[in-house]
PDB file of N, CA and C in Angstrom:
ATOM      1  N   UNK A   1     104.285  94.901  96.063  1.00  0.00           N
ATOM      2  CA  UNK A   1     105.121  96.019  95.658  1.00  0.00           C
ATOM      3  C   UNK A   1     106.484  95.868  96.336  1.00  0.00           C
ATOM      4  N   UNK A   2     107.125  96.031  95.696  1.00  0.00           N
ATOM      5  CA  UNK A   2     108.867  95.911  96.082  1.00  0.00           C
ATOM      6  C   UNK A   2     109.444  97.309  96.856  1.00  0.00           C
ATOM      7  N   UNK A   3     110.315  97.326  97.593  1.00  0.00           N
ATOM      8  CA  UNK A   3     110.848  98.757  97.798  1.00  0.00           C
ATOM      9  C   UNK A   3     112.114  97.869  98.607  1.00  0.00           C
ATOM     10  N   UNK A   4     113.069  99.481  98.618  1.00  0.00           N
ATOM     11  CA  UNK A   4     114.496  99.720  99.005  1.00  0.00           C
ATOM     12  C   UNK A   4     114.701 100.182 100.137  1.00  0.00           C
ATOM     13  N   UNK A   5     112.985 100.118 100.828  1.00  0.00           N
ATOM     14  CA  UNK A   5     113.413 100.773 102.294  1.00  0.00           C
ATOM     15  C   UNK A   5     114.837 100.642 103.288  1.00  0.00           C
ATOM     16  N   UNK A   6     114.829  98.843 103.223  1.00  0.00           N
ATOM     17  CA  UNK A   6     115.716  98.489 104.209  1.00  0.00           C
ATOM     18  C   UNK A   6     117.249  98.727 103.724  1.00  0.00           C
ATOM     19  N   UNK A   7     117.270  99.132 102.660  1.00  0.00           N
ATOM     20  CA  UNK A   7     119.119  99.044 101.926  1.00  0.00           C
ATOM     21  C   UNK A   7     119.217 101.016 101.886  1.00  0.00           C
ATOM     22  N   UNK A   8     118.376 101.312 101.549  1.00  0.00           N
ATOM     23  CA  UNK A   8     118.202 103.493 102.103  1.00  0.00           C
ATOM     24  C   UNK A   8     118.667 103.249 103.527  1.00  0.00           C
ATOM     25  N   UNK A   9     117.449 102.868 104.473  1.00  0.00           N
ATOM     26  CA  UNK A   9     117.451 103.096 105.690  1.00  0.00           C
ATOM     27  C   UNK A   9     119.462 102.929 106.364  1.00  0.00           C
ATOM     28  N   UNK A  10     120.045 101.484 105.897  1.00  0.00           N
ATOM     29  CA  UNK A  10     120.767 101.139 106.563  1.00  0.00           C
ATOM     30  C   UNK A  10     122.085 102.052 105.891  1.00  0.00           C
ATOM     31  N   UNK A  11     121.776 102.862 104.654  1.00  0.00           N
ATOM     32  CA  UNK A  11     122.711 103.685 103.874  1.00  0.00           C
ATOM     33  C   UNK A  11     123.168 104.432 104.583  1.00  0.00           C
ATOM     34  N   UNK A  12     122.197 105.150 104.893  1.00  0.00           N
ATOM     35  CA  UNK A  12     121.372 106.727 106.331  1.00  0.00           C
ATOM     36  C   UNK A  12     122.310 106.411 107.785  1.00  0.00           C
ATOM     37  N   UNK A  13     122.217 104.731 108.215  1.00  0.00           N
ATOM     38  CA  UNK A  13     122.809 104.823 109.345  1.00  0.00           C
ATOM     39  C   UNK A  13     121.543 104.495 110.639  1.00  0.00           C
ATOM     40  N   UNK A  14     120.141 104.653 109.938  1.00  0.00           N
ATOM     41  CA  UNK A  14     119.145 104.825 110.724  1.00  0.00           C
ATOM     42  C   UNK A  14     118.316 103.200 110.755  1.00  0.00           C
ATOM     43  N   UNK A  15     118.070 103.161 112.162  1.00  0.00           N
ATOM     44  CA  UNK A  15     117.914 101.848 112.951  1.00  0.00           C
ATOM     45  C   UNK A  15     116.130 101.823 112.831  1.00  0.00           C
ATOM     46  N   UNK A  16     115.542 101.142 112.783  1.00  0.00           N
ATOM     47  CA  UNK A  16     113.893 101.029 112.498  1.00  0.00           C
ATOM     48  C   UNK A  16     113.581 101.323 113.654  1.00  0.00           C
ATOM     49  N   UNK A  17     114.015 101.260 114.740  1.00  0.00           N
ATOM     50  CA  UNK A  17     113.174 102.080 116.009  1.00  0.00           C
ATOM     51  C   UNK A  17     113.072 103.850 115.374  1.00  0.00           C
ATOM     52  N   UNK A  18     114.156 104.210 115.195  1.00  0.00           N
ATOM     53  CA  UNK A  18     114.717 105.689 115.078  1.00  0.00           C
ATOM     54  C   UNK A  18     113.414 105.975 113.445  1.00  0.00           C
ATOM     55  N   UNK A  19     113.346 105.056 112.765  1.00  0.00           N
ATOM     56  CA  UNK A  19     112.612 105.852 111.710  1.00  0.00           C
ATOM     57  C   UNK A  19     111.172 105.445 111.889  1.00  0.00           C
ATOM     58  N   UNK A  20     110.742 104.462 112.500  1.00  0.00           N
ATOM     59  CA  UNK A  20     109.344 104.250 113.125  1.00  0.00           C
ATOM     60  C   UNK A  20     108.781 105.771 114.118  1.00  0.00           C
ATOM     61  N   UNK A  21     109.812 106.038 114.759  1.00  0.00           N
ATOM     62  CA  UNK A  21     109.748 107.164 115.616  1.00  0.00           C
ATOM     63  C   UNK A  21     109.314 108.162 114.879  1.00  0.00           C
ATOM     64  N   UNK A  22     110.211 108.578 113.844  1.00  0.00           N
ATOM     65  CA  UNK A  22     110.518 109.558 112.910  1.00  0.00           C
ATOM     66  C   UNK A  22     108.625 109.854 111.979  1.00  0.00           C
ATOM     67  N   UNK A  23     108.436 108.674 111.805  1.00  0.00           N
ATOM     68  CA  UNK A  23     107.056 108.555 110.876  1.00  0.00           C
ATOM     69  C   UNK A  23     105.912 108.379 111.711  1.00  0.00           C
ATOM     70  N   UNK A  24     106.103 107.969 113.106  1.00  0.00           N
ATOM     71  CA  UNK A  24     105.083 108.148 114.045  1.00  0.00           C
ATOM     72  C   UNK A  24     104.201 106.760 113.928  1.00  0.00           C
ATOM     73  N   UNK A  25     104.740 105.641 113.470  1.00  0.00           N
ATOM     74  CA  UNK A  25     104.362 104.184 113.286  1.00  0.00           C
ATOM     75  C   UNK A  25     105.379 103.911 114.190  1.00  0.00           C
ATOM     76  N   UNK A  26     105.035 101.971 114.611  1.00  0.00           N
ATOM     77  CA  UNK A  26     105.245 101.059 115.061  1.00  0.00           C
ATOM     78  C   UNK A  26     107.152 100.664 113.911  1.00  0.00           C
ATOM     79  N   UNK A  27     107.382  99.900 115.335  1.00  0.00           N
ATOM     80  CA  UNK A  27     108.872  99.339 114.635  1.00  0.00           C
ATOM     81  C   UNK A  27     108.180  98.168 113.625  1.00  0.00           C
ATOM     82  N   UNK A  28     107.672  97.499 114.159  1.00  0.00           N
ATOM     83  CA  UNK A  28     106.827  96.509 113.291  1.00  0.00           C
ATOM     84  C   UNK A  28     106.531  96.697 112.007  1.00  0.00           C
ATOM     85  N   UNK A  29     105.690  98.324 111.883  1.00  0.00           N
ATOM     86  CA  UNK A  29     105.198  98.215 110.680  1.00  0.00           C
ATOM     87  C   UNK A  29     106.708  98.888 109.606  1.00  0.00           C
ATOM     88  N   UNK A  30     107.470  98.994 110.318  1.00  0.00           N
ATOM     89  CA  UNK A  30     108.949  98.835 109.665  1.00  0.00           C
ATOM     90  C   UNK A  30     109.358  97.882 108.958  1.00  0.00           C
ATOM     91  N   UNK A  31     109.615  96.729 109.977  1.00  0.00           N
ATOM     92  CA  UNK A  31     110.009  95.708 109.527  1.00  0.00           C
ATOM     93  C   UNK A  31     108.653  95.092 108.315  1.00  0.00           C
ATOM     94  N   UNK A  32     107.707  94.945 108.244  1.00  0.00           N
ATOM     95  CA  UNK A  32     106.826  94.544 107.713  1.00  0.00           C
ATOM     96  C   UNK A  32     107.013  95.070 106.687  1.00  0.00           C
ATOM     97  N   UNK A  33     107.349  96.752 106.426  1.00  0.00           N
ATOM     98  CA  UNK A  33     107.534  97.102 105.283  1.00  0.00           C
ATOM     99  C   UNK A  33     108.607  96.824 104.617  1.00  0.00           C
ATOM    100  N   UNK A  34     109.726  96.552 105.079  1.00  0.00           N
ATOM    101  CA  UNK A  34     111.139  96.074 104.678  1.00  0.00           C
ATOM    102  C   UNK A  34     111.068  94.686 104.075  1.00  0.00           C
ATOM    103  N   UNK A  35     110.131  93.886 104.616  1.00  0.00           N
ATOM    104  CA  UNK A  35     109.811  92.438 104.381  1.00  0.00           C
ATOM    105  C   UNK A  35     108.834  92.223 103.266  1.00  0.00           C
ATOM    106  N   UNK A  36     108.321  93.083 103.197  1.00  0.00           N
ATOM    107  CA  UNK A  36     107.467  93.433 101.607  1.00  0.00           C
ATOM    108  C   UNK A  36     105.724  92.277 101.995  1.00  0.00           C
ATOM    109  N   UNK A  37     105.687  92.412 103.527  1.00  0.00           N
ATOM    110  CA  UNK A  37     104.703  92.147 103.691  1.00  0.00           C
ATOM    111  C   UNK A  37     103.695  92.996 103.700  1.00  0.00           C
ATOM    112  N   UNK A  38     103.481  94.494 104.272  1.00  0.00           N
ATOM    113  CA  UNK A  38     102.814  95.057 104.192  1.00  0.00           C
ATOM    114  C   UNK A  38     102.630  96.278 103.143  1.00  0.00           C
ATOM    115  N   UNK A  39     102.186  96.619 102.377  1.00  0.00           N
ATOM    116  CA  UNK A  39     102.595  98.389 101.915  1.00  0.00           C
ATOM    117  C   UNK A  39     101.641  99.206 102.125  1.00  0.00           C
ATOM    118  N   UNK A  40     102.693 100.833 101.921  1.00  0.00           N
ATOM    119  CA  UNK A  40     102.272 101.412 103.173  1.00  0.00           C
ATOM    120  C   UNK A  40     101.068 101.731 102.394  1.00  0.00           C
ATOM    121  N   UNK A  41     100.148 102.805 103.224  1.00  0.00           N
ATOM    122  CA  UNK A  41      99.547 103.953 102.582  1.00  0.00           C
ATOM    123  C   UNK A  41     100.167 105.280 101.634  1.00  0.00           C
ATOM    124  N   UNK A  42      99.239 105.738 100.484  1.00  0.00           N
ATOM    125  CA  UNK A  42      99.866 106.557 100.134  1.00  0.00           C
ATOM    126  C   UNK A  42     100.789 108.126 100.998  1.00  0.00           C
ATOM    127  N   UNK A  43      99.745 108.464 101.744  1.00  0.00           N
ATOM    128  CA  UNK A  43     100.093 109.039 103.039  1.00  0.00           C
ATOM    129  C   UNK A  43     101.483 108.652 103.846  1.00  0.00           C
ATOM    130  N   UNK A  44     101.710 107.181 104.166  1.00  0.00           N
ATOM    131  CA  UNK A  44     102.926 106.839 104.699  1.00  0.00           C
ATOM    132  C   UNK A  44     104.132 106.859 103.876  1.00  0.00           C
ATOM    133  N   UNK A  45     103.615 106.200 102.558  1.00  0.00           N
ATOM    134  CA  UNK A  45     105.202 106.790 101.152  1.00  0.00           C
ATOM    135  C   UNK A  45     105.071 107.575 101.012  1.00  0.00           C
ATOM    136  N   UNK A  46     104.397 108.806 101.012  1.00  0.00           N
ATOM    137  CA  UNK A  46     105.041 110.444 100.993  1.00  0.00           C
ATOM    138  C   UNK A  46     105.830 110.543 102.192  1.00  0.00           C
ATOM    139  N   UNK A  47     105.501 110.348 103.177  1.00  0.00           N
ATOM    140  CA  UNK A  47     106.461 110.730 105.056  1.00  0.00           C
ATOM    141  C   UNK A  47     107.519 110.186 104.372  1.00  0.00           C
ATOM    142  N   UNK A  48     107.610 108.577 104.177  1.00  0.00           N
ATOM    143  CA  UNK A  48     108.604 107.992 104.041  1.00  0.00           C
ATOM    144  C   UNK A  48     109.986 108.621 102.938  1.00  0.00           C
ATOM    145  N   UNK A  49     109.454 109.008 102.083  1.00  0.00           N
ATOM    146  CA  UNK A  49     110.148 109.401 100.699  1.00  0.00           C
ATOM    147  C   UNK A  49     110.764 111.182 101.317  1.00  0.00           C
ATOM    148  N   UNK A  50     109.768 111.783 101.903  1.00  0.00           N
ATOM    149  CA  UNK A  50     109.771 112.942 102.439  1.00  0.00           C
ATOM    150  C   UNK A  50     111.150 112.922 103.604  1.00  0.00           C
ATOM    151  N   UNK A  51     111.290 111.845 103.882  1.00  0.00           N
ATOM    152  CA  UNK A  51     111.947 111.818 105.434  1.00  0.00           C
ATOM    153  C   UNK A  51     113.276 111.583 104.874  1.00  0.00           C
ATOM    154  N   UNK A  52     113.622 110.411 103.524  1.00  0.00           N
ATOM    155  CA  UNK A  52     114.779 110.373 103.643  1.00  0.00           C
ATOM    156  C   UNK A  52     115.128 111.357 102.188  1.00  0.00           C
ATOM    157  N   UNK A  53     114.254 112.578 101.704  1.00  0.00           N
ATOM    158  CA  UNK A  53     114.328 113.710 100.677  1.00  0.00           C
ATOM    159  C   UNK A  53     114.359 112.562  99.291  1.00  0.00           C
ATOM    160  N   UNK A  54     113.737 111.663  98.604  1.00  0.00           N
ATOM    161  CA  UNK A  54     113.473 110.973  97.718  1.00  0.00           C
ATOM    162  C   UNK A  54     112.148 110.930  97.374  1.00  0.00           C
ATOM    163  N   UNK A  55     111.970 110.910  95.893  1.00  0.00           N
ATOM    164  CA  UNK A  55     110.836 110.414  95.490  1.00  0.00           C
ATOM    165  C   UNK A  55     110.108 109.229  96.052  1.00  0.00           C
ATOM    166  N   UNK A  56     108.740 109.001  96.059  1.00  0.00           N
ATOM    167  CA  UNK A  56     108.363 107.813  96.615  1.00  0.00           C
ATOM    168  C   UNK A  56     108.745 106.974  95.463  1.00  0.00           C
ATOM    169  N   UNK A  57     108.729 107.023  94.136  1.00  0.00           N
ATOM    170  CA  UNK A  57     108.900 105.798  93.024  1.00  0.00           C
ATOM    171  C   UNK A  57     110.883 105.376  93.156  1.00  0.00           C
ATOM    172  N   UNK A  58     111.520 106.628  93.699  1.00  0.00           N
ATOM    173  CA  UNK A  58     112.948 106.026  94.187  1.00  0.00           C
ATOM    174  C   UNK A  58     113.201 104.781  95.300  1.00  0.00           C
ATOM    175  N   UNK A  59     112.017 104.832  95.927  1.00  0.00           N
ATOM    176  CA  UNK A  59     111.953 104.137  97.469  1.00  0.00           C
ATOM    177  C   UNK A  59     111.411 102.853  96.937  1.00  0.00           C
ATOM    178  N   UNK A  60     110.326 103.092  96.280  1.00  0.00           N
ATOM    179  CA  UNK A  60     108.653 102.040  96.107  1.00  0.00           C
ATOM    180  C   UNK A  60     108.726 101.711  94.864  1.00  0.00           C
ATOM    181  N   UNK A  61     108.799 100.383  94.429  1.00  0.00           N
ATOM    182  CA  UNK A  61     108.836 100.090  92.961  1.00  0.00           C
ATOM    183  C   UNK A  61     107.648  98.864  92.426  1.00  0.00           C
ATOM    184  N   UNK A  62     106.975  99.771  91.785  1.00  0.00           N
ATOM    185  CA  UNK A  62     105.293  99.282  91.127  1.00  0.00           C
ATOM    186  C   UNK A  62     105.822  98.209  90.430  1.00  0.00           C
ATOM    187  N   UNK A  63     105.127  96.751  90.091  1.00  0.00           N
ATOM    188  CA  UNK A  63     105.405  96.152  89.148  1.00  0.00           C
ATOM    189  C   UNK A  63     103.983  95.644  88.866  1.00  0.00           C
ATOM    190  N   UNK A  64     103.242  95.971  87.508  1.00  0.00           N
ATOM    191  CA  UNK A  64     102.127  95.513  86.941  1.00  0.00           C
ATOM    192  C   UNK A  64     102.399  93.713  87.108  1.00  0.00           C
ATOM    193  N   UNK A  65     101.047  93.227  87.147  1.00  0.00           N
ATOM    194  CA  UNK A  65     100.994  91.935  87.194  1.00  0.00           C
ATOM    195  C   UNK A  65     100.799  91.824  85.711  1.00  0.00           C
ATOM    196  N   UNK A  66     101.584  90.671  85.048  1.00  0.00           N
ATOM    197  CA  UNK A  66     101.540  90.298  84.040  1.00  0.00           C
ATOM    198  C   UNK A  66     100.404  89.451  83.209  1.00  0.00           C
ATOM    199  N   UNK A  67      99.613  89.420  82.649  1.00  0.00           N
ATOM    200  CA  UNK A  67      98.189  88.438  82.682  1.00  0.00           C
ATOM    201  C   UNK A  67      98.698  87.794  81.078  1.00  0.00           C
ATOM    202  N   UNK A  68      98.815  86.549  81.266  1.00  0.00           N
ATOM    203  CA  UNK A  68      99.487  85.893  79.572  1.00  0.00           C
ATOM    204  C   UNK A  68      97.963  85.590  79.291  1.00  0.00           C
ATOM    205  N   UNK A  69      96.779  85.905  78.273  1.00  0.00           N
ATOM    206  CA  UNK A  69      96.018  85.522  77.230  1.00  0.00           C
ATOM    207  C   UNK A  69      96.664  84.156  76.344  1.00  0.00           C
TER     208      UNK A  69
END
């Protein structure tokens, strides 16, 4: 799953210590999410979407896997 965390976050002004803080996670699982290694829980994209007043589908962008038959 793709997202805009890291291009919001740096819009905001806000440093991944400051929003790790903010969501009550690790800086890590910041960066991890910015890096599109990890995604979050549904639970964590509501905080997340909640924190910077956005939809989670503004933040988090679904892309179906394509299956060619």
């Amino acid at each position: 799953m793709k997202n805009r965390l890291e291009e919001i976050r740096k819009k905001h002004g806000i440093k991944q210590e400051e929003l790790a803080h903010a969501l009550e996670v690790t800086r890590q699982t910041i960066s991890s999410l910015e890096n599109g290694r990890y995604n979050p829980s549904i639970i964590l994209a509501f905080k997340i979407a909640r924190y910077f007043g956005m939809s989670v589908e503004e933040i988090f962008i679904y892309e179906e896997e394509k299956n060619e038959h």
